[in-house]
N, C-alpha and C. Protein backbone atom coordinates (compact mmCIF):
# COMPACT_ATOMS: atom_id res chain seq x y z
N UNK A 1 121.71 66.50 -17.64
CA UNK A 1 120.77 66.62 -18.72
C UNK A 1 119.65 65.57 -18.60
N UNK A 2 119.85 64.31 -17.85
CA UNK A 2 119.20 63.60 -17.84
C UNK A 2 117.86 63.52 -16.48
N UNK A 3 118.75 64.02 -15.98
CA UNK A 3 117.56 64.51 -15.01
C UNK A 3 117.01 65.83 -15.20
N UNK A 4 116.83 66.71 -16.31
CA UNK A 4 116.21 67.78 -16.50
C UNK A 4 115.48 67.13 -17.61
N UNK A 5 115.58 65.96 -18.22
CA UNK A 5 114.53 65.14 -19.01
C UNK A 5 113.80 64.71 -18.60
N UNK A 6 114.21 63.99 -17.68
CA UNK A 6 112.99 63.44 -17.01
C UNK A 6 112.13 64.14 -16.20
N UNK A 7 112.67 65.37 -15.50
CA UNK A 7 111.55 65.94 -15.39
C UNK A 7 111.14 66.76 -15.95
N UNK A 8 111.28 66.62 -17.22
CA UNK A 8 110.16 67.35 -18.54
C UNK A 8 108.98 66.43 -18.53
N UNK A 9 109.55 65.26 -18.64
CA UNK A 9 108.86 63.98 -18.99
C UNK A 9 107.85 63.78 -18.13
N UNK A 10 108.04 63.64 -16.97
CA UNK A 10 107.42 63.64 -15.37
C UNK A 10 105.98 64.70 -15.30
N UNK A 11 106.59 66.03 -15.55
CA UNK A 11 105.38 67.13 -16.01
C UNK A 11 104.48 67.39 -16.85
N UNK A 12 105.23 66.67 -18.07
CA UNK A 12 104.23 66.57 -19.25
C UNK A 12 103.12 65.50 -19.14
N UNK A 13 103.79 64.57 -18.33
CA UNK A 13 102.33 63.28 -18.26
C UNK A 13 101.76 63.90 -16.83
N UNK A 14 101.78 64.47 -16.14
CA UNK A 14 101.37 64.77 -15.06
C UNK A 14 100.36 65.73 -15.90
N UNK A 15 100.49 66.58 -16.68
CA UNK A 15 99.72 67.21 -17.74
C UNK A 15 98.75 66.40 -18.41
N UNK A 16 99.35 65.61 -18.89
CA UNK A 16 98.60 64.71 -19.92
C UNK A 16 97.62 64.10 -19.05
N UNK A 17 97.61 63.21 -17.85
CA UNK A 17 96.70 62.78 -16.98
C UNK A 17 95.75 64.02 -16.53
N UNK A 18 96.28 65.24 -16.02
CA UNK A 18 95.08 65.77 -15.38
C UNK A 18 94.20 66.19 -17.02
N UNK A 19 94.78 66.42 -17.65
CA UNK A 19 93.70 66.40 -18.96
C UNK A 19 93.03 65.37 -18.98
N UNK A 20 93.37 64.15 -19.19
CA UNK A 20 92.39 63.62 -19.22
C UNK A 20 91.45 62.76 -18.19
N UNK A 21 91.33 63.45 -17.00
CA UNK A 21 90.61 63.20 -15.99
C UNK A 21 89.51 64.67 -16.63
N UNK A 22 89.80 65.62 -16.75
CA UNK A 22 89.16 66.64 -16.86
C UNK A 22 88.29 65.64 -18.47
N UNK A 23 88.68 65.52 -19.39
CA UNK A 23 87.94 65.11 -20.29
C UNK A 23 87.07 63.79 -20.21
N UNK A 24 87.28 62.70 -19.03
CA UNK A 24 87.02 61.94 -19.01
C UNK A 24 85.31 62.23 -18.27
N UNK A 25 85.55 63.28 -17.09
CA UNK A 25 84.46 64.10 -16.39
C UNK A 25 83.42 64.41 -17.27
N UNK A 26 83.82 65.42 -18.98
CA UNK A 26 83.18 65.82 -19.98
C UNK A 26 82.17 64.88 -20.29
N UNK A 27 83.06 63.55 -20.46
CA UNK A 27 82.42 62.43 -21.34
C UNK A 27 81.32 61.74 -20.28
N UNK A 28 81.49 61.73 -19.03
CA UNK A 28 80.18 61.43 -18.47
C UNK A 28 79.06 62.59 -18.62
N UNK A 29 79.55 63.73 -18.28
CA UNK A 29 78.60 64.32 -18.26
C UNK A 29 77.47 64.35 -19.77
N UNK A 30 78.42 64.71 -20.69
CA UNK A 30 77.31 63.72 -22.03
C UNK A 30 77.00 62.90 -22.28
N UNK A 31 77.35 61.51 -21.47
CA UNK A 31 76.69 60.64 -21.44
C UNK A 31 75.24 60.65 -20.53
N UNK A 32 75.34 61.46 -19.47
CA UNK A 32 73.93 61.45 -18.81
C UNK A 32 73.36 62.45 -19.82
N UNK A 33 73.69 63.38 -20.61
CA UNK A 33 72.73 64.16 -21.28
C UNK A 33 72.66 63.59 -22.58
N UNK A 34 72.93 62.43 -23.17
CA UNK A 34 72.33 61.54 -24.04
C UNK A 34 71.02 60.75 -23.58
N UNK A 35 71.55 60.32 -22.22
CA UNK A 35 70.81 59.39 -21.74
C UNK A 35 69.25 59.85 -21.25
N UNK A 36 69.32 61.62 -21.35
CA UNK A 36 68.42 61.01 -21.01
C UNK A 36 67.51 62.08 -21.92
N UNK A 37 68.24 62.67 -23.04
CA UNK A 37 67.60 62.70 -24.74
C UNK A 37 66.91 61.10 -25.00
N UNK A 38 67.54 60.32 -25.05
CA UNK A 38 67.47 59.03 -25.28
C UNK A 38 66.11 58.68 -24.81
N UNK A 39 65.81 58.77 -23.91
CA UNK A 39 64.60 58.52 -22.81
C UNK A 39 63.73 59.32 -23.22
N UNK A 40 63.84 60.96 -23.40
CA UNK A 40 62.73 61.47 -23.53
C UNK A 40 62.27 61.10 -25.14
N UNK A 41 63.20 60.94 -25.63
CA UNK A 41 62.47 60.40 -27.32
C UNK A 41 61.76 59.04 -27.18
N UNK A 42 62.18 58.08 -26.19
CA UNK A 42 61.80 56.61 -26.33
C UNK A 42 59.76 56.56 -25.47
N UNK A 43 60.21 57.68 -24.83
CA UNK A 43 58.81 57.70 -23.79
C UNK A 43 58.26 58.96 -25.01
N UNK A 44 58.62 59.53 -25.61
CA UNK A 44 57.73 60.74 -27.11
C UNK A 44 56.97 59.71 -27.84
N UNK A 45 57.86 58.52 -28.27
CA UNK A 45 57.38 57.63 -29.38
C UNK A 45 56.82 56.45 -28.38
N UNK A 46 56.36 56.63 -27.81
CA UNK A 46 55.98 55.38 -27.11
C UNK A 46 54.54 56.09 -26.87
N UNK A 47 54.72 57.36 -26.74
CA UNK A 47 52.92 57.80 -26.25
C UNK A 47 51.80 57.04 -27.07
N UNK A 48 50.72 56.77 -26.49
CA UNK A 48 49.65 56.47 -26.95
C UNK A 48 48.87 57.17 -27.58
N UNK A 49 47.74 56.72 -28.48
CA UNK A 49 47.11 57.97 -28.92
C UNK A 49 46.76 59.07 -28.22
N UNK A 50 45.78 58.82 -27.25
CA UNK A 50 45.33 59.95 -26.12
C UNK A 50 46.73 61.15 -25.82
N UNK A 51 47.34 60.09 -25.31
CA UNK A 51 48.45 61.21 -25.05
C UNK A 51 48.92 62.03 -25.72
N UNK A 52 49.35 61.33 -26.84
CA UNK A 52 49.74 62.29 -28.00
C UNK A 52 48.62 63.25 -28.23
N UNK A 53 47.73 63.08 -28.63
CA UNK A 53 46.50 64.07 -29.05
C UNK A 53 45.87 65.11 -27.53
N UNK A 54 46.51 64.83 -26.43
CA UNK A 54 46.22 65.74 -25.48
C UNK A 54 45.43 65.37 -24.70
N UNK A 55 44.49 64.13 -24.51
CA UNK A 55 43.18 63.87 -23.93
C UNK A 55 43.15 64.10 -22.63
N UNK A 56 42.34 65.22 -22.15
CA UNK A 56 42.06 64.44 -20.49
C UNK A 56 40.85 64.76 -20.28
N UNK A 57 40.33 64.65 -18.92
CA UNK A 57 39.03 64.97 -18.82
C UNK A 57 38.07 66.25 -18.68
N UNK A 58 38.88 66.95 -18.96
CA UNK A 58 37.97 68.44 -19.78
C UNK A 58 38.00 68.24 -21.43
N UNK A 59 38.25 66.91 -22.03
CA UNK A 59 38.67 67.46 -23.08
C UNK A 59 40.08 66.82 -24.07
N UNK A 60 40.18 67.61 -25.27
CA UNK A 60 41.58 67.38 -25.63
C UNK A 60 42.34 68.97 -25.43
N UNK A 61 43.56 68.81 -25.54
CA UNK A 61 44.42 69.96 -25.18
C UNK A 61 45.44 69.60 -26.23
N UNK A 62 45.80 70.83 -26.75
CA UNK A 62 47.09 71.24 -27.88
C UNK A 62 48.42 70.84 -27.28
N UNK A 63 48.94 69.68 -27.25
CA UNK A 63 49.92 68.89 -26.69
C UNK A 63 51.51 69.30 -27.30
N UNK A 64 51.39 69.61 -28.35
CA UNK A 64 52.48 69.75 -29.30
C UNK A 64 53.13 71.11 -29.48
């Protein structure tokens, strides 16, 4: 009995680990897609007037 416990035991964390390698994968991958939300908001609010308002040299252009 005791060795049909343990390898319950044995399988279930062998379970439990590849889960969380698989979730651990998840969590980078939203971390680069924070990172780089993060960025595009920090370089949005960082534009200068011109930029924001479209300026170039034909002109201004509908930026938004």
């Amino acid at each position: 009995m005791q060795v049909a416990d343990a390898t319950s035991l044995v399988t279930a964390l062998r379970d439990v680990a590849s889960k969380v390698d698989a979730l651990t994968e998840e969590v980078r991958k939203e971390q680069v897609r924070c990172e780089t939300g993060w960025k595009w908001k920090r370089d949005h609010d960082n534009r200068n007037w011109v930029e924001k308002e479209g300026y170039s040299e034909g002109g201004f252009e509908d930026v938004e």
